[in-house]
Protein backbone atom coordinates (compact mmCIF):
# COMPACT_ATOMS: atom_id res chain seq x y z
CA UNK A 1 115.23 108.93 93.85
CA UNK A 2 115.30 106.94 97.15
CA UNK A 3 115.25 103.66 96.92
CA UNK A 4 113.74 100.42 98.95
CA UNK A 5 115.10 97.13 98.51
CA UNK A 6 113.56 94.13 100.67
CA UNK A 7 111.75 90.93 100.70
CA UNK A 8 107.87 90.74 100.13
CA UNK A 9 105.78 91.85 103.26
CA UNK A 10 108.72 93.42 104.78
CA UNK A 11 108.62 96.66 106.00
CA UNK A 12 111.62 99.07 104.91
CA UNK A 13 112.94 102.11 106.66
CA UNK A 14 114.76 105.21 104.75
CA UNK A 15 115.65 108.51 106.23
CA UNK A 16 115.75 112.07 104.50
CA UNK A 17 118.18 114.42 105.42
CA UNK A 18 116.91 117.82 104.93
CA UNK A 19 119.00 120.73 106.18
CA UNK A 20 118.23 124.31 106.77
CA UNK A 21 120.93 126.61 106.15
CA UNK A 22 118.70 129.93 106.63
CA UNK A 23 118.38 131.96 109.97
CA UNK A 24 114.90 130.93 110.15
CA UNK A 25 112.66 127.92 111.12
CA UNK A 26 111.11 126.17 108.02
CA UNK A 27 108.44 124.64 108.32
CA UNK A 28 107.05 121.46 105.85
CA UNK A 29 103.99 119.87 104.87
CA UNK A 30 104.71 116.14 103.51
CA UNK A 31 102.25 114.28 101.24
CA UNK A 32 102.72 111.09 99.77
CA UNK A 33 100.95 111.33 96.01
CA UNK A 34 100.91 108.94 93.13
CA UNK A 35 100.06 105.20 92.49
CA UNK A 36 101.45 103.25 94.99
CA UNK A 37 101.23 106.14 97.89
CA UNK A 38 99.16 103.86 100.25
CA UNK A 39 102.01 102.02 100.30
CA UNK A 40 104.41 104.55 101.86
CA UNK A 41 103.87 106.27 105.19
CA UNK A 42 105.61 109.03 107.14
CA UNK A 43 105.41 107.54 111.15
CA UNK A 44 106.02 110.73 112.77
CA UNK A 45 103.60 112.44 111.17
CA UNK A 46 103.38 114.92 107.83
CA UNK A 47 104.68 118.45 109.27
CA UNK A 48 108.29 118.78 109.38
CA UNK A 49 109.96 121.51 111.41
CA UNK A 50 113.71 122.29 110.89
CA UNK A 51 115.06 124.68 113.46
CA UNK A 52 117.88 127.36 112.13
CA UNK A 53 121.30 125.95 110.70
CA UNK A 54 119.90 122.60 111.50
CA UNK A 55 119.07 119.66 109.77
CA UNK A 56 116.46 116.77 110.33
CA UNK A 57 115.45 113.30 109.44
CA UNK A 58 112.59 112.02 107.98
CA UNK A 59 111.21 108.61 107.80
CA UNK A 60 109.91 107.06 104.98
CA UNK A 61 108.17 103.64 105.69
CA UNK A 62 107.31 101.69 102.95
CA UNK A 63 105.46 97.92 103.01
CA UNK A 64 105.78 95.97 100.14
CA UNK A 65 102.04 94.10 98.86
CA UNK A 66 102.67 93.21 95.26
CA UNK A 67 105.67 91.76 93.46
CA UNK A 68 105.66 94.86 90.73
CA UNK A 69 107.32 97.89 91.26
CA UNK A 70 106.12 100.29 93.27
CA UNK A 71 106.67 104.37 93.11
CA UNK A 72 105.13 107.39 94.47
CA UNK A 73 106.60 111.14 95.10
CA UNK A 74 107.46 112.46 98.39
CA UNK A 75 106.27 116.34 97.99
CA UNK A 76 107.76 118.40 101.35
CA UNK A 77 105.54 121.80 100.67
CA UNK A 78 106.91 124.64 102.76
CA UNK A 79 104.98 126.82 105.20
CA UNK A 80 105.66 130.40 105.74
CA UNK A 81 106.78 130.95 109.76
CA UNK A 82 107.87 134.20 110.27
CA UNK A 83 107.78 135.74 106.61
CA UNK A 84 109.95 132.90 104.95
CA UNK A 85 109.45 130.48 102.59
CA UNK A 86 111.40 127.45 101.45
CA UNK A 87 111.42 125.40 98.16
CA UNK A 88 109.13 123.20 97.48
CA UNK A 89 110.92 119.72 97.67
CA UNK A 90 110.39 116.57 95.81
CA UNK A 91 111.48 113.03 96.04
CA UNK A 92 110.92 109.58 93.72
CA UNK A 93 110.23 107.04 95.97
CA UNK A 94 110.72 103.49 94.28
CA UNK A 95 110.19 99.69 95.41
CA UNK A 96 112.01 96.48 93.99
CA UNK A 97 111.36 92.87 95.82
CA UNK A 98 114.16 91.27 95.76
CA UNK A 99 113.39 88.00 97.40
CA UNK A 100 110.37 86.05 98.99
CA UNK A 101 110.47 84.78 102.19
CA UNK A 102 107.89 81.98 102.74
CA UNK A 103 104.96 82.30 105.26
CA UNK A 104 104.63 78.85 106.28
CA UNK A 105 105.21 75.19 105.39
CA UNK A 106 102.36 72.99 104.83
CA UNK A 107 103.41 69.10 104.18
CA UNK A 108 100.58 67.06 102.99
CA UNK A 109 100.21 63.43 101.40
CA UNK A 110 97.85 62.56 98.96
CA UNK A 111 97.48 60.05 95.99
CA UNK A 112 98.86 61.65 92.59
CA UNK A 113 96.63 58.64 90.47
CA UNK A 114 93.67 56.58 91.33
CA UNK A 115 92.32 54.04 89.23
């Protein structure tokens, strides 16, 4: 489960480490699926290539909308290159606001009562 923590609106950054201790390039497709996928977003795009006894990062962007929760499932589905498959990978991705941060300030005066 990977986690993002921040205030409401913000935009939160996570990386996945995945490593490749074959002889052989791997190659991944991501996809974001469940309920709250729109909310998540891979910026440098949804193929992942991890070059022989090598690892890589991914980033996992996620903007928070709604106080709630939110969750969806990082699936990294491999691609055969060169006769080799990898495991299918998945990840829990889930959202908790932890504070609000206040667009603007608006003072105004008006009378609580008339007669």
């Amino acid at each position: 489960t990977i986690e993002f923590t921040g205030a409401l609106h913000a935009t939160v950054v996570k990386q996945v480490r995945l490593k490749n201790p074959s002889s052989k390039t791997l190659m991944y497709n991501a996809i974001l699926v469940g309920r709250d996928a729109d909310d998540f977003s891979l910026p440098k795009g949804n193929t992942v290539t991890i070059a022989p006894k090598r690892q890589t990062n991914i980033n996992v962007e996620f903007t928070s909308r709604f106080l709630r929760p939110a969750e969806a499932v990082l699936l990294l589905i491999s691609k055969r290159v060169g006769g080799i498959n990898g495991a299918t990978l998945t990840f829990s991705l889930k959202s908790e606001v932890k504070h609000i941060e206040p667009a603007d300030i608006l003072k105004c005066k008006s009378p609580c009562y008339e007669l």
